[in-house]
N, C-alpha and C. Protein backbone atom coordinates (compact mmCIF):
# COMPACT_ATOMS: atom_id res chain seq x y z
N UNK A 1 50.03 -13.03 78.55
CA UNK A 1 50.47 -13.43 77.24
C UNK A 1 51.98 -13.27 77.17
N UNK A 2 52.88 -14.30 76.64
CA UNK A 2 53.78 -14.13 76.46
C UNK A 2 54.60 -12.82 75.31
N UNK A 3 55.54 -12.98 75.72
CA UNK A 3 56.36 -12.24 74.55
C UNK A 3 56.63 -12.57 73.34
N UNK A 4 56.72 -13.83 72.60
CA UNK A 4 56.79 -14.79 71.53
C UNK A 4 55.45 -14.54 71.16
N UNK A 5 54.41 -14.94 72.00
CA UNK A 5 52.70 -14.94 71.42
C UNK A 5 52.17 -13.82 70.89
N UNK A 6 52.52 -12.82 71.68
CA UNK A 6 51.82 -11.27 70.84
C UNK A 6 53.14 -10.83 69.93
N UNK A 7 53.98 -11.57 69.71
CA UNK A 7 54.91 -11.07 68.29
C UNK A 7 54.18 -11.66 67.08
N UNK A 8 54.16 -13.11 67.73
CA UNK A 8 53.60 -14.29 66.80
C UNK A 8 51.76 -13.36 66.10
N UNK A 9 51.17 -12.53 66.65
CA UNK A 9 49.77 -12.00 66.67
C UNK A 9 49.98 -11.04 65.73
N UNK A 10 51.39 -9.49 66.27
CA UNK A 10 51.55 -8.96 65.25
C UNK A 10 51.84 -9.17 63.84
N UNK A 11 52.32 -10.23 63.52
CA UNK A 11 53.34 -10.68 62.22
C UNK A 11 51.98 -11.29 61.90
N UNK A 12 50.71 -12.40 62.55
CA UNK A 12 49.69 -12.38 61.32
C UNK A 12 49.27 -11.18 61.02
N UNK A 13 48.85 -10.38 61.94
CA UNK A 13 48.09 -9.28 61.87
C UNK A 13 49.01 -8.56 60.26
N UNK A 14 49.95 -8.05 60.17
CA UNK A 14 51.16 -7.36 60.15
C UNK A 14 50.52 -8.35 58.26
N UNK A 15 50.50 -9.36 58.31
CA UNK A 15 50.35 -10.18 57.06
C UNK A 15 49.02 -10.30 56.41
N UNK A 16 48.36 -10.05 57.35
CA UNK A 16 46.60 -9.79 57.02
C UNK A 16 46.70 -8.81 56.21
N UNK A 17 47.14 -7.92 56.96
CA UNK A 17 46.82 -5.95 56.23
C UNK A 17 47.45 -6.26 55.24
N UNK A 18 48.72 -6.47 54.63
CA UNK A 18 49.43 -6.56 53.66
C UNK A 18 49.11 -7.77 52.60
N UNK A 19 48.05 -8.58 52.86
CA UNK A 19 47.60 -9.01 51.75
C UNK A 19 46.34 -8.30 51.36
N UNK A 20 45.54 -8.18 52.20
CA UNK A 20 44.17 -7.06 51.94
C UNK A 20 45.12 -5.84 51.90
N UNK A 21 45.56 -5.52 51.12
CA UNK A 21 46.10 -3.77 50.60
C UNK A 21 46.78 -4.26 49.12
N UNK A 22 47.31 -5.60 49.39
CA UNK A 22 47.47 -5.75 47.99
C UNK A 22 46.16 -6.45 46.79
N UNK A 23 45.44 -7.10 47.55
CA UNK A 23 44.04 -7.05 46.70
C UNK A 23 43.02 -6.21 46.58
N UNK A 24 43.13 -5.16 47.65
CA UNK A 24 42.44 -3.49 47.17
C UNK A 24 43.07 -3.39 45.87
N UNK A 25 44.40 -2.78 45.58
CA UNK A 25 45.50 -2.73 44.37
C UNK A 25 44.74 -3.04 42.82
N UNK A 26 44.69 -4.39 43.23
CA UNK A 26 44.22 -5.73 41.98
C UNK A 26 43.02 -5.12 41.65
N UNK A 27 41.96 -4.52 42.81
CA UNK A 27 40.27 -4.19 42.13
C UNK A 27 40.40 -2.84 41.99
N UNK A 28 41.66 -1.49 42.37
CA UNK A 28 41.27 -0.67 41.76
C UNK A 28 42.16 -0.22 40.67
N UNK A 29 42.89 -1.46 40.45
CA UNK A 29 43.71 -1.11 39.33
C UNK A 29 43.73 -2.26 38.45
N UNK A 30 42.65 -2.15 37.70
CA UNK A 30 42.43 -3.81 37.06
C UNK A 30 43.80 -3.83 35.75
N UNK A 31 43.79 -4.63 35.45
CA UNK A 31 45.04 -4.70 34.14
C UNK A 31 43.77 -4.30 32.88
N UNK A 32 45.00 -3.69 32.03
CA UNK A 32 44.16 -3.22 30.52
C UNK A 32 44.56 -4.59 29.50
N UNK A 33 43.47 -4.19 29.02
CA UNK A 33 44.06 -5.45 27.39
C UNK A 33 44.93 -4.49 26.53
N UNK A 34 45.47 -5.02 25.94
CA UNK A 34 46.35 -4.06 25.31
C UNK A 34 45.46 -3.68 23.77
N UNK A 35 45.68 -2.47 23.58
CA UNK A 35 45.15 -2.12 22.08
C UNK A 35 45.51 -2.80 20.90
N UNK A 36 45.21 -3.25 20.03
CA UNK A 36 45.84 -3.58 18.70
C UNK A 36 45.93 -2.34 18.20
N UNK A 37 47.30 -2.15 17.40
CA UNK A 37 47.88 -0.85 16.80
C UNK A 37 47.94 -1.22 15.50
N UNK A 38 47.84 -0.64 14.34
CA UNK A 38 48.63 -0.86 13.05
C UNK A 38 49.21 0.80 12.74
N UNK A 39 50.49 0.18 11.96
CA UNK A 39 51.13 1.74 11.59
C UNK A 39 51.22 1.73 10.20
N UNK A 40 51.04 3.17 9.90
CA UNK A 40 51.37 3.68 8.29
C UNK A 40 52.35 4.54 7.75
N UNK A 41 53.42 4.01 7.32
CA UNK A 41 54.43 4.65 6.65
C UNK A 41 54.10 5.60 5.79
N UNK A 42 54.07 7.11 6.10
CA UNK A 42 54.15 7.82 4.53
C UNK A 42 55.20 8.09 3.94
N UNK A 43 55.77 7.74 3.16
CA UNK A 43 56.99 7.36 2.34
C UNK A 43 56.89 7.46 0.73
N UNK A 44 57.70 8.29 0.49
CA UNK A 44 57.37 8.24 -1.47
C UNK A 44 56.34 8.46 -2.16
N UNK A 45 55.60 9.70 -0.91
CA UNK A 45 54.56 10.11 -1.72
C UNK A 45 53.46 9.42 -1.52
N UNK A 46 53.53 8.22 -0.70
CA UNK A 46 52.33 7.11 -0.75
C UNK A 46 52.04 6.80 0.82
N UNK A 47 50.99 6.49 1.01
CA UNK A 47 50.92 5.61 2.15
C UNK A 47 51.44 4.30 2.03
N UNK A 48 51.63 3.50 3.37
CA UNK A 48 52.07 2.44 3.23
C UNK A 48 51.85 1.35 4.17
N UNK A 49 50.88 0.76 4.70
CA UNK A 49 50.11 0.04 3.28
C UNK A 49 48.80 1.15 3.46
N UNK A 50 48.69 1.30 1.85
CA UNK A 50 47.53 2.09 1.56
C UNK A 50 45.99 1.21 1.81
N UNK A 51 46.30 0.49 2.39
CA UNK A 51 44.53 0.10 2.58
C UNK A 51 44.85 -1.43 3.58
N UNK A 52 44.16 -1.61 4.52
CA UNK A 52 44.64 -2.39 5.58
C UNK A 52 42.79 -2.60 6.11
N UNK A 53 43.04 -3.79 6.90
CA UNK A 53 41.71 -4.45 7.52
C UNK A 53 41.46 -4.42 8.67
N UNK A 54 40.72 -3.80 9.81
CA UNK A 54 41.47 -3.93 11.24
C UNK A 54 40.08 -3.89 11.75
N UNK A 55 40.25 -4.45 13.50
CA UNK A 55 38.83 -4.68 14.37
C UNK A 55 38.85 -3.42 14.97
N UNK A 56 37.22 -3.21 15.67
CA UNK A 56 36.88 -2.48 15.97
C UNK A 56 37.69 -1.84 17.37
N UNK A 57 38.34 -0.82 17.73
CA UNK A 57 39.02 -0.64 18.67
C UNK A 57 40.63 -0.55 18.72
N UNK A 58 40.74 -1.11 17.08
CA UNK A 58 42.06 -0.91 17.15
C UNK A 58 42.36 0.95 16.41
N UNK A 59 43.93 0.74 16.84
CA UNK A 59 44.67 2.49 16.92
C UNK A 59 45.55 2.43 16.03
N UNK A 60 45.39 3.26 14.67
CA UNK A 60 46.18 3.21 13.60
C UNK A 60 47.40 4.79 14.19
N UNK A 61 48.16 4.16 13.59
CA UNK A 61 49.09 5.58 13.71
C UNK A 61 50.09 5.74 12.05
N UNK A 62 49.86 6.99 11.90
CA UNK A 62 50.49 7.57 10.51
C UNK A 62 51.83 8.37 10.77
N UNK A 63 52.97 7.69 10.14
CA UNK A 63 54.16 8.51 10.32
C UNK A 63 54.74 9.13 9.23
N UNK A 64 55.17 10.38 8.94
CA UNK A 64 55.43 10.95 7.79
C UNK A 64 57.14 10.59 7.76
N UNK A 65 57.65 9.71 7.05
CA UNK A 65 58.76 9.82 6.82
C UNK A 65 59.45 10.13 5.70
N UNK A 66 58.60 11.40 4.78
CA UNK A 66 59.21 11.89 3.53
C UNK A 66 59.82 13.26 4.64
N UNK A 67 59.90 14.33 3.20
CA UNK A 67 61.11 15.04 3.82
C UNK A 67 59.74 16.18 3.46
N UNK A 68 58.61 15.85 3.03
CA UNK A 68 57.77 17.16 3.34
C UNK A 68 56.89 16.95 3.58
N UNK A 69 55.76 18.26 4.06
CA UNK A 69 54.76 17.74 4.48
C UNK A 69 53.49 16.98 4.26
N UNK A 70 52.81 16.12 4.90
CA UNK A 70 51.39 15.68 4.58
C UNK A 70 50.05 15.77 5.79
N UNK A 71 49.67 14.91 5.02
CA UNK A 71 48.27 15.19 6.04
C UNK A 71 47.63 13.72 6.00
N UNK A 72 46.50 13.54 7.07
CA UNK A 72 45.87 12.23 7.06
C UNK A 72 43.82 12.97 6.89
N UNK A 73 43.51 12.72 5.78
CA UNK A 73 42.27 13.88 6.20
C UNK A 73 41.33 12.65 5.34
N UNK A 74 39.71 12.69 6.05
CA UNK A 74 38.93 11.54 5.48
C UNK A 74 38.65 12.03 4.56
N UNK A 75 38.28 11.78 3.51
CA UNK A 75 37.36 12.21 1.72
C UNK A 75 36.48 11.97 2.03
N UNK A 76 35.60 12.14 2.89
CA UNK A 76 34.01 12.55 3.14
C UNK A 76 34.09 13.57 4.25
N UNK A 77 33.24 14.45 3.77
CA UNK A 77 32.81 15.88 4.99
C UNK A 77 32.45 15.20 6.10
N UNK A 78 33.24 16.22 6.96
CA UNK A 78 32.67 15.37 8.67
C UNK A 78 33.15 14.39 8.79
N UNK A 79 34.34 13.88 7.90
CA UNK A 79 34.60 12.50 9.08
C UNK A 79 35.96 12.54 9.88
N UNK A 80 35.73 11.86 10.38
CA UNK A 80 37.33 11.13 11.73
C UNK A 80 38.12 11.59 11.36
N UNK A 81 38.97 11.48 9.89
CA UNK A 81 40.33 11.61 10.10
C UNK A 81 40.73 13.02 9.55
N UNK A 82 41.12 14.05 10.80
CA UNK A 82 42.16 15.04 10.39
C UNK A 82 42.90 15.40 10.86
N UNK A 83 44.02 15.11 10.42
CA UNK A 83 45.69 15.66 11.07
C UNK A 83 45.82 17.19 10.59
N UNK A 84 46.83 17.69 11.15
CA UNK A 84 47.60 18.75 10.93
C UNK A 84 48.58 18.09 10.05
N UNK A 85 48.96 19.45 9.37
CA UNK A 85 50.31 19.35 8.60
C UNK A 85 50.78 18.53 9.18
N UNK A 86 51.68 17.40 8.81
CA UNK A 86 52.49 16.50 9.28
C UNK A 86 53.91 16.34 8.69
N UNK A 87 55.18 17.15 9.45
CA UNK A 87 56.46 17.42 9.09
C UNK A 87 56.98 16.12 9.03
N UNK A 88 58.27 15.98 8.66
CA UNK A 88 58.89 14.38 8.89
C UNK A 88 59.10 14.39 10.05
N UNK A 89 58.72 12.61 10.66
CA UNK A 89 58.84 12.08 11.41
C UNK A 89 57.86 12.47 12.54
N UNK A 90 56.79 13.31 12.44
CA UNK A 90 55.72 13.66 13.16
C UNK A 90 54.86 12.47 12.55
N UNK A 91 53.78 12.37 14.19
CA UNK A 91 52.89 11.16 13.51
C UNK A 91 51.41 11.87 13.92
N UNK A 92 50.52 10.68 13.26
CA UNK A 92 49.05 11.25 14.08
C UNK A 92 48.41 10.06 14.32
N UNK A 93 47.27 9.91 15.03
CA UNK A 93 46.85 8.44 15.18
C UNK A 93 45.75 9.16 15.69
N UNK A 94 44.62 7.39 15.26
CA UNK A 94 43.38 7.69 15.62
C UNK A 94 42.84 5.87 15.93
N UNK A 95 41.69 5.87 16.95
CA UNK A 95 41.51 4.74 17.23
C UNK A 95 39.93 4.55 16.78
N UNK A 96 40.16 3.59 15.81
CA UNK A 96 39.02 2.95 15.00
C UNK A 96 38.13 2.33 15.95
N UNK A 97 36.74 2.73 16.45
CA UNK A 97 35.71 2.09 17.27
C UNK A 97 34.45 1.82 16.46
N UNK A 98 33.97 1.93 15.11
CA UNK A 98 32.78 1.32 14.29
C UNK A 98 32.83 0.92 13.61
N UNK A 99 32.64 -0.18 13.20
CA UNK A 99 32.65 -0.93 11.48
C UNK A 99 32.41 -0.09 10.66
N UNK A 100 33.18 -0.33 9.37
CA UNK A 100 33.04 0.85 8.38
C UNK A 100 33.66 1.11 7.47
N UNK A 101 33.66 1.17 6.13
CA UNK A 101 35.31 1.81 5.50
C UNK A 101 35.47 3.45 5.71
N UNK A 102 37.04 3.77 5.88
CA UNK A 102 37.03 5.48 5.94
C UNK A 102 38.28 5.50 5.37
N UNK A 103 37.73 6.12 3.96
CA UNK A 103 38.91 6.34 3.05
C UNK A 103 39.71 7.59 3.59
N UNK A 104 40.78 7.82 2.84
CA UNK A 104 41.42 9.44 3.48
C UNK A 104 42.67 9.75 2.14
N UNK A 105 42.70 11.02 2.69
CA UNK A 105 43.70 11.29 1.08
C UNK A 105 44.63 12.41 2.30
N UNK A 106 45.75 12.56 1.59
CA UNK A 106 46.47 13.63 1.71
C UNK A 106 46.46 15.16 0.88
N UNK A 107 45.76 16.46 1.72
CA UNK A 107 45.42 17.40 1.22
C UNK A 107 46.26 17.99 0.27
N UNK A 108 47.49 17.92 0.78
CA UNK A 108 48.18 18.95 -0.02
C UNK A 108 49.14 17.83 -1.28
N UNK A 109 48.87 16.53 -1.52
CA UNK A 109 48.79 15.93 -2.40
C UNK A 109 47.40 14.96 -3.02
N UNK A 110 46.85 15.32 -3.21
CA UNK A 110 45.53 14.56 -3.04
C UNK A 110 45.86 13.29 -4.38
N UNK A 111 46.51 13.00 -4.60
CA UNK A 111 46.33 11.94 -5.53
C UNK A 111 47.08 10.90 -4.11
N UNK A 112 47.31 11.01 -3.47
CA UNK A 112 47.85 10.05 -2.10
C UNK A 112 46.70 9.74 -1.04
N UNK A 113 46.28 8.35 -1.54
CA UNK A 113 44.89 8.21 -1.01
C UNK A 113 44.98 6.64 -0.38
N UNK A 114 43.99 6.73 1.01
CA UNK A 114 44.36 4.89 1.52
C UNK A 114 42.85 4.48 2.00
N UNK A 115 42.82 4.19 2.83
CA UNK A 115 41.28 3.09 3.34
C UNK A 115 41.75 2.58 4.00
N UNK A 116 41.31 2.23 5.47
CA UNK A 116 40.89 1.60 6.53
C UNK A 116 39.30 1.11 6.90
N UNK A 117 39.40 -0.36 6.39
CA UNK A 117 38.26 -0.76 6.52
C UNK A 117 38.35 -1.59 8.23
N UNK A 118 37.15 -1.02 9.06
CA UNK A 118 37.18 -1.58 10.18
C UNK A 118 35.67 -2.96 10.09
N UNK A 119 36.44 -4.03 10.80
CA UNK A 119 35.07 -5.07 10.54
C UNK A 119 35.17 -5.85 11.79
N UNK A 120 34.35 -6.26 12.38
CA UNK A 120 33.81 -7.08 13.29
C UNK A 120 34.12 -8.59 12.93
């Protein structure tokens, strides 16, 4: 065999492996769909927007941008949403997976109240 011919052998070879290593890649690293997010301003005492419509799977996130604290907590026992104290500019988030409405109030103001209705 020449010298040209078994170069010419390595370089497929050399191109084989390196496309089979990049389609291993592709099946064990499939691409994600991206989440749908919605965000909530707490601002002036209020949420913002206090009541919003979203699909199943999407990830709300709550940002406190007053100058004191709040909270994101559901108004029914036992449910989903409870933050910690939330200082300014701290956030909390939670990702909606069942159809449903889930109201929520802020504890340490409770007249500051919103809804996230999730629907299919």
């Amino acid at each position: 065999m020449t010298k040209t011919r078994i170069l010419a052998n390595v370089r497929r070879y050399g191109m084989w492996c390196t496309t089979a290593s990049l389609l291993s890649l592709v099946v064990m690293f499939p691409v994600q769909a991206s989440t749908p997010t919605w965000t909530v301003d707490i601002t002036k005492m209020a949420f913002s927007p206090a009541d919003m419509t979203v699909t199943p799977g999407t990830k709300v996130i709550w940002t406190n941008r007053d100058q004191i604290p709040h909270t994101v907590t559901s108004k029914d026992k036992g449910g989903v949403l409870s933050s910690k104290g939330l200082d300014t500019g701290d956030s909390y988030s939670y990702t909606f997976t069942h159809p449903g409405d889930y109201a929520y109030f802020c504890t340490v103001h409770p007249f500051m109240m919103g809804v996230v209705h999730v629907r299919k």
